[in-house]
C-alpha atoms as a PDB file:
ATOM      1  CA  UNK A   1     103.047 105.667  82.219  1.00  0.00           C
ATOM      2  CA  UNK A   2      99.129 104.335  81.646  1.00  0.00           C
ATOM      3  CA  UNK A   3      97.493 103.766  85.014  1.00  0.00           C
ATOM      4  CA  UNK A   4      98.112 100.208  84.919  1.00  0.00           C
ATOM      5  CA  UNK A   5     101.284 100.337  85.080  1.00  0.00           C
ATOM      6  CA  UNK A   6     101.239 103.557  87.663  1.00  0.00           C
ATOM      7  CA  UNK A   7      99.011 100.609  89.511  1.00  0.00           C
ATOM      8  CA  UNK A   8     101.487  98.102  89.696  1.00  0.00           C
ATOM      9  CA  UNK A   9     104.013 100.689  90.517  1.00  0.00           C
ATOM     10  CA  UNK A  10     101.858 100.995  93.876  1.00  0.00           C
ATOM     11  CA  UNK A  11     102.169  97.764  94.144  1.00  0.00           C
ATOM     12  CA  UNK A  12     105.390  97.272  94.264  1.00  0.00           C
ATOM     13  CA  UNK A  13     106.053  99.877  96.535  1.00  0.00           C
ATOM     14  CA  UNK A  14     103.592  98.382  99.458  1.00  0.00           C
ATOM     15  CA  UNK A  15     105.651  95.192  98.290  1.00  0.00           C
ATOM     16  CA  UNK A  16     109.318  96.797  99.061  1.00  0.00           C
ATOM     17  CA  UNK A  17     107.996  98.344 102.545  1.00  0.00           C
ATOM     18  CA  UNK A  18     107.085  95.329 103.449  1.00  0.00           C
ATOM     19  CA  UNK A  19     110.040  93.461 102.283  1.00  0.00           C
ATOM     20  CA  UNK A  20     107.844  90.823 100.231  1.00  0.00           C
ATOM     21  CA  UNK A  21     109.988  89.729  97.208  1.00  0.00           C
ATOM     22  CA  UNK A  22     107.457  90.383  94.329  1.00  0.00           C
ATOM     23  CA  UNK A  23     108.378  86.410  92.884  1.00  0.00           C
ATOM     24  CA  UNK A  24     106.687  85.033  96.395  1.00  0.00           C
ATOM     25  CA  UNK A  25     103.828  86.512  95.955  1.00  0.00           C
ATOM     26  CA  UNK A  26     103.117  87.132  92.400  1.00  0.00           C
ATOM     27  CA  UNK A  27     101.082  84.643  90.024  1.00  0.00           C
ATOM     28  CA  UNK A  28     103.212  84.252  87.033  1.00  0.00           C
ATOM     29  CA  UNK A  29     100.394  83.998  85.299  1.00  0.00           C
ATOM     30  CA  UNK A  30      98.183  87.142  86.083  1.00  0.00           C
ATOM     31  CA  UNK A  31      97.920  90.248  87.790  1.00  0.00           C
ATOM     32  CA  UNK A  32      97.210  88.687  91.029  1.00  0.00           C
ATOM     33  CA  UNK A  33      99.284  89.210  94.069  1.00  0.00           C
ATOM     34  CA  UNK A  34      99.247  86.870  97.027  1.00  0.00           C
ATOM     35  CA  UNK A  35      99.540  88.669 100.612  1.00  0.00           C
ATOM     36  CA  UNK A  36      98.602  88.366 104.086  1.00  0.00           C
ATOM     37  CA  UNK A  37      97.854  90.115 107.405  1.00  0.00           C
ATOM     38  CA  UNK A  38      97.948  88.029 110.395  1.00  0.00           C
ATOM     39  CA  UNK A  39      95.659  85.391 109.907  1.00  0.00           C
ATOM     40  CA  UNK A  40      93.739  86.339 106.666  1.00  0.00           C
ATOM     41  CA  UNK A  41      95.025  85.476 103.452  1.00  0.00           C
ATOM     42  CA  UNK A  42      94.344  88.366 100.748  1.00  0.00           C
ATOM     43  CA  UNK A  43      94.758  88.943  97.225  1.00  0.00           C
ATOM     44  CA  UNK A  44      95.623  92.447  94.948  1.00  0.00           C
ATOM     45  CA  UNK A  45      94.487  91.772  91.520  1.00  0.00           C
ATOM     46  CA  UNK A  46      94.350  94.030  87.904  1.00  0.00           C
ATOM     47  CA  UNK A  47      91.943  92.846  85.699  1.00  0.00           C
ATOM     48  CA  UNK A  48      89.964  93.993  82.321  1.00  0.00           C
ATOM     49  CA  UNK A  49      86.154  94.069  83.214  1.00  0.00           C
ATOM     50  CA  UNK A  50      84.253  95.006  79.809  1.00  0.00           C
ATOM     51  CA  UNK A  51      81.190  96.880  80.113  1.00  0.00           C
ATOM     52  CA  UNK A  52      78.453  98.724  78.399  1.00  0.00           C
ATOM     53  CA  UNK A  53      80.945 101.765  78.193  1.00  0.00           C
ATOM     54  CA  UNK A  54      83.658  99.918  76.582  1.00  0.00           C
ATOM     55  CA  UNK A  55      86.598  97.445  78.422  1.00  0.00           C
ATOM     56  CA  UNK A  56      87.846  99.071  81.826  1.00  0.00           C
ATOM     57  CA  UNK A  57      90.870  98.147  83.700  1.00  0.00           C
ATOM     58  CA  UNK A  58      90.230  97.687  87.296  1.00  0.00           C
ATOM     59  CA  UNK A  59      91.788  96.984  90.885  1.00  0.00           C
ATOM     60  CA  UNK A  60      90.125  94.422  93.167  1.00  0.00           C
ATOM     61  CA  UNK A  61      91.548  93.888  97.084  1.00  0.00           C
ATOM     62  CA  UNK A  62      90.206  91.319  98.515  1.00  0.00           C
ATOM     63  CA  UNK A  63      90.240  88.867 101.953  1.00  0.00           C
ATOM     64  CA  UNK A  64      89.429  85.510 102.827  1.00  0.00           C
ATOM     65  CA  UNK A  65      86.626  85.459 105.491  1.00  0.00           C
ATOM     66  CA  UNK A  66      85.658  82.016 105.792  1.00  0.00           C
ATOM     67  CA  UNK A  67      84.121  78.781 103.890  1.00  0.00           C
ATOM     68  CA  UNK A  68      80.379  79.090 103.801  1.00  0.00           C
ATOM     69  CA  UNK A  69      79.035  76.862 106.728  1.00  0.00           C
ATOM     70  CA  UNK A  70      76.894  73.982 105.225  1.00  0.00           C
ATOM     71  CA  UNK A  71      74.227  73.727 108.047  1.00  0.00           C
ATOM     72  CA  UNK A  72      71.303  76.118 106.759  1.00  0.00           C
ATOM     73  CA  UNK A  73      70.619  77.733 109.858  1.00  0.00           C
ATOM     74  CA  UNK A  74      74.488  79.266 110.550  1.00  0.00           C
ATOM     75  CA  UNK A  75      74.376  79.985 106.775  1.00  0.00           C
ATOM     76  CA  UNK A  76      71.121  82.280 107.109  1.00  0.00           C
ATOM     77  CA  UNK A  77      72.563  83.677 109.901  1.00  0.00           C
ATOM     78  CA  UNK A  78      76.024  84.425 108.302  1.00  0.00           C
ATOM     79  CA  UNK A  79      74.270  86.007 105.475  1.00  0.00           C
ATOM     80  CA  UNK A  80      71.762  87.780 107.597  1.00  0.00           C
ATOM     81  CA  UNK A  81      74.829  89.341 109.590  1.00  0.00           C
ATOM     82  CA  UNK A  82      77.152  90.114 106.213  1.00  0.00           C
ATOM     83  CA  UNK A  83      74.356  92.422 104.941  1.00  0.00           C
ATOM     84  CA  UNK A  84      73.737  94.021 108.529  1.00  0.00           C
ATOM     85  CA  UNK A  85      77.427  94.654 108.437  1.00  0.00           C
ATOM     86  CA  UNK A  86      77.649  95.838 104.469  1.00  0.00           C
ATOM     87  CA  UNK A  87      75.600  98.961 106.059  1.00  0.00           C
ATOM     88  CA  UNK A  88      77.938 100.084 108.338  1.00  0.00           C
ATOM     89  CA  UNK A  89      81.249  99.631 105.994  1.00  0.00           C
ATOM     90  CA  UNK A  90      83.182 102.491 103.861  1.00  0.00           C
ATOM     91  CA  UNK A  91      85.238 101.578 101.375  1.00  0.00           C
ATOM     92  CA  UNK A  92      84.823  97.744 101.164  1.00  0.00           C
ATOM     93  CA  UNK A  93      81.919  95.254 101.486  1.00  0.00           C
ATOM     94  CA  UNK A  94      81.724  91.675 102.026  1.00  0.00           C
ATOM     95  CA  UNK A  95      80.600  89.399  99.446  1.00  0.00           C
ATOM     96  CA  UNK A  96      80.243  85.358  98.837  1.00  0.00           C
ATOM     97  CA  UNK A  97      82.098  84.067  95.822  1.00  0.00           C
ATOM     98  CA  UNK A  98      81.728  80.031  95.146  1.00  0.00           C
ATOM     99  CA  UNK A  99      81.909  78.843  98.751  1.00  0.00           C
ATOM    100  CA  UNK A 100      83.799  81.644 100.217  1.00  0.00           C
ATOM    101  CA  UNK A 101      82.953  84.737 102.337  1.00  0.00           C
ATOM    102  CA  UNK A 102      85.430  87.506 100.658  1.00  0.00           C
ATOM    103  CA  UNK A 103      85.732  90.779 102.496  1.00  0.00           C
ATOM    104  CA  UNK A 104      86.292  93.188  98.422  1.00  0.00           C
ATOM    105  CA  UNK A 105      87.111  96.790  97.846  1.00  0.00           C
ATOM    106  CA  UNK A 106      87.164  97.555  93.848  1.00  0.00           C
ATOM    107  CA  UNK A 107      87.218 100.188  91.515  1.00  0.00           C
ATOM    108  CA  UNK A 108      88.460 101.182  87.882  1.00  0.00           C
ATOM    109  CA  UNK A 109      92.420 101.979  87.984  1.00  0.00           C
ATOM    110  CA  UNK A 110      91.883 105.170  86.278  1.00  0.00           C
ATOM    111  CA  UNK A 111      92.134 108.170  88.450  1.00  0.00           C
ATOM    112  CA  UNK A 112      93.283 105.607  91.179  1.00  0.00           C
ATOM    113  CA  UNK A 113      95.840 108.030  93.400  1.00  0.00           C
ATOM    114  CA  UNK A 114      98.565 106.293  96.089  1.00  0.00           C
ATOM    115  CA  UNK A 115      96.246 107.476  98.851  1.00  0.00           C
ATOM    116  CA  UNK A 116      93.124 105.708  97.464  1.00  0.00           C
ATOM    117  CA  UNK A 117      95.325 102.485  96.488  1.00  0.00           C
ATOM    118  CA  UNK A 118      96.665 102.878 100.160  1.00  0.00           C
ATOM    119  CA  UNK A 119      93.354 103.138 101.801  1.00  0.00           C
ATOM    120  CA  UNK A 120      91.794  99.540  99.614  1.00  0.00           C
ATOM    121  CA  UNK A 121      94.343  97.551 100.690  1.00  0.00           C
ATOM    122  CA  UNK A 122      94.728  98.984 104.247  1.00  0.00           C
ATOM    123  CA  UNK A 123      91.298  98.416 104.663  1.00  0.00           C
ATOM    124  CA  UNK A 124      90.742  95.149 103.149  1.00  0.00           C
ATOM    125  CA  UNK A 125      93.875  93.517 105.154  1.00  0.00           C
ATOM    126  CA  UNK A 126      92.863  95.105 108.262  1.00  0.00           C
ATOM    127  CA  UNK A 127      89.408  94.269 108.939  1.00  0.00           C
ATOM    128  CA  UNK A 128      90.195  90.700 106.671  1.00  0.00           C
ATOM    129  CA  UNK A 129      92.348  89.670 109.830  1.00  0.00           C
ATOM    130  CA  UNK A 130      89.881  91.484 112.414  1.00  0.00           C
ATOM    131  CA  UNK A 131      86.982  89.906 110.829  1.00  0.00           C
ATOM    132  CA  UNK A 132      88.008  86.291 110.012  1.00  0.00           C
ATOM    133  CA  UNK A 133      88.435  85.263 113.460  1.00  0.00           C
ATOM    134  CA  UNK A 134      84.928  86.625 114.800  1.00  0.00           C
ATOM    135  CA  UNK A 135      83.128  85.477 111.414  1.00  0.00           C
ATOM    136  CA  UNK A 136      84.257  81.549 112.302  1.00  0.00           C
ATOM    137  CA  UNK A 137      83.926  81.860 115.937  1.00  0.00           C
ATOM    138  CA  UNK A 138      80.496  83.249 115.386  1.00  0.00           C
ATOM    139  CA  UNK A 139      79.403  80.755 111.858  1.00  0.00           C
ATOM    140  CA  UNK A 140      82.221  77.852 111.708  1.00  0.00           C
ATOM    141  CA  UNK A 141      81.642  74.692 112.328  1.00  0.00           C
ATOM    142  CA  UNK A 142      85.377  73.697 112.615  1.00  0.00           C
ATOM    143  CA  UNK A 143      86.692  76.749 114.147  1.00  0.00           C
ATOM    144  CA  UNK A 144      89.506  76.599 116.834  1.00  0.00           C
ATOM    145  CA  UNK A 145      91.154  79.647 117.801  1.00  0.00           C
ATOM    146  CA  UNK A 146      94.546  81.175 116.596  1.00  0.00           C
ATOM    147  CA  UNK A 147      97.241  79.299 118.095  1.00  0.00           C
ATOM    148  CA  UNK A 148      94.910  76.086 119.385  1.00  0.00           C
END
């Protein structure tokens, strides 16, 4: 088995202990899986990233934080207070894609082990939920707290 497939093998077995019927979450278009922890939506995704040292398959975990505030001064903040916090953090990092704060964890699938593949999504789901809630309390102009 090539470590893709060994990766998607990992996948489905966080899938079945869970009890998360792969064709819920699955794009049936990509190697993207849907998932979420409490309040944060986040995604598993394989993908081909080609490079200087040839075409590598990868593994990216990664959370939905929050939309990008639009009044400058939260925004400085928010991105003052994501690099603060990318200092302190093992394993994953937060990042801004398009209008989003993502919290990512990503690395080539080769040499991936269940432990390591364990450890990116436990970690990405975890502080994804954890950190959502204090991100748009903290930056959000429309926040209102879980069950308001």
């Amino acid at each position: 088995m090539d470590a893709k497939q060994t990766a998607i093998g990992y996948i489905n077995e966080i899938l079945n202990e869970w009890g998360v019927p792969e064709s819920d979450c699955k794009d049936p278009n990509k190697d993207i899986w849907w998932l979420r922890q409490g309040s944060a939506e986040f995604h598993v995704e394989l993908f081909s990233n080609p490079g200087r040292r040839g075409t590598k398959d990868c593994i990216e975990v990664s959370g939905k934080i929050m939309e990008i505030p639009s009044d400058p001064v939260k925004k400085q903040e928010l991105y003052q207070y994501i690099l603060e916090m990318n200092a302190t953090g093992v394993g994953c990092w937060f990042a801004v894609r398009g209008k989003l704060v993502m919290l990512i964890s990503n690395r080539e699938i080769e040499g991936l082990d269940k432990i390591e593949f364990r450890s990116m999504i436990d970690d990405v789901r975890f502080y994804s939920d954890q950190f959502d809630d204090i991100f748009k309390e903290k930056y959000g102009a429309n926040y209102k707290a879980p069950g308001q």
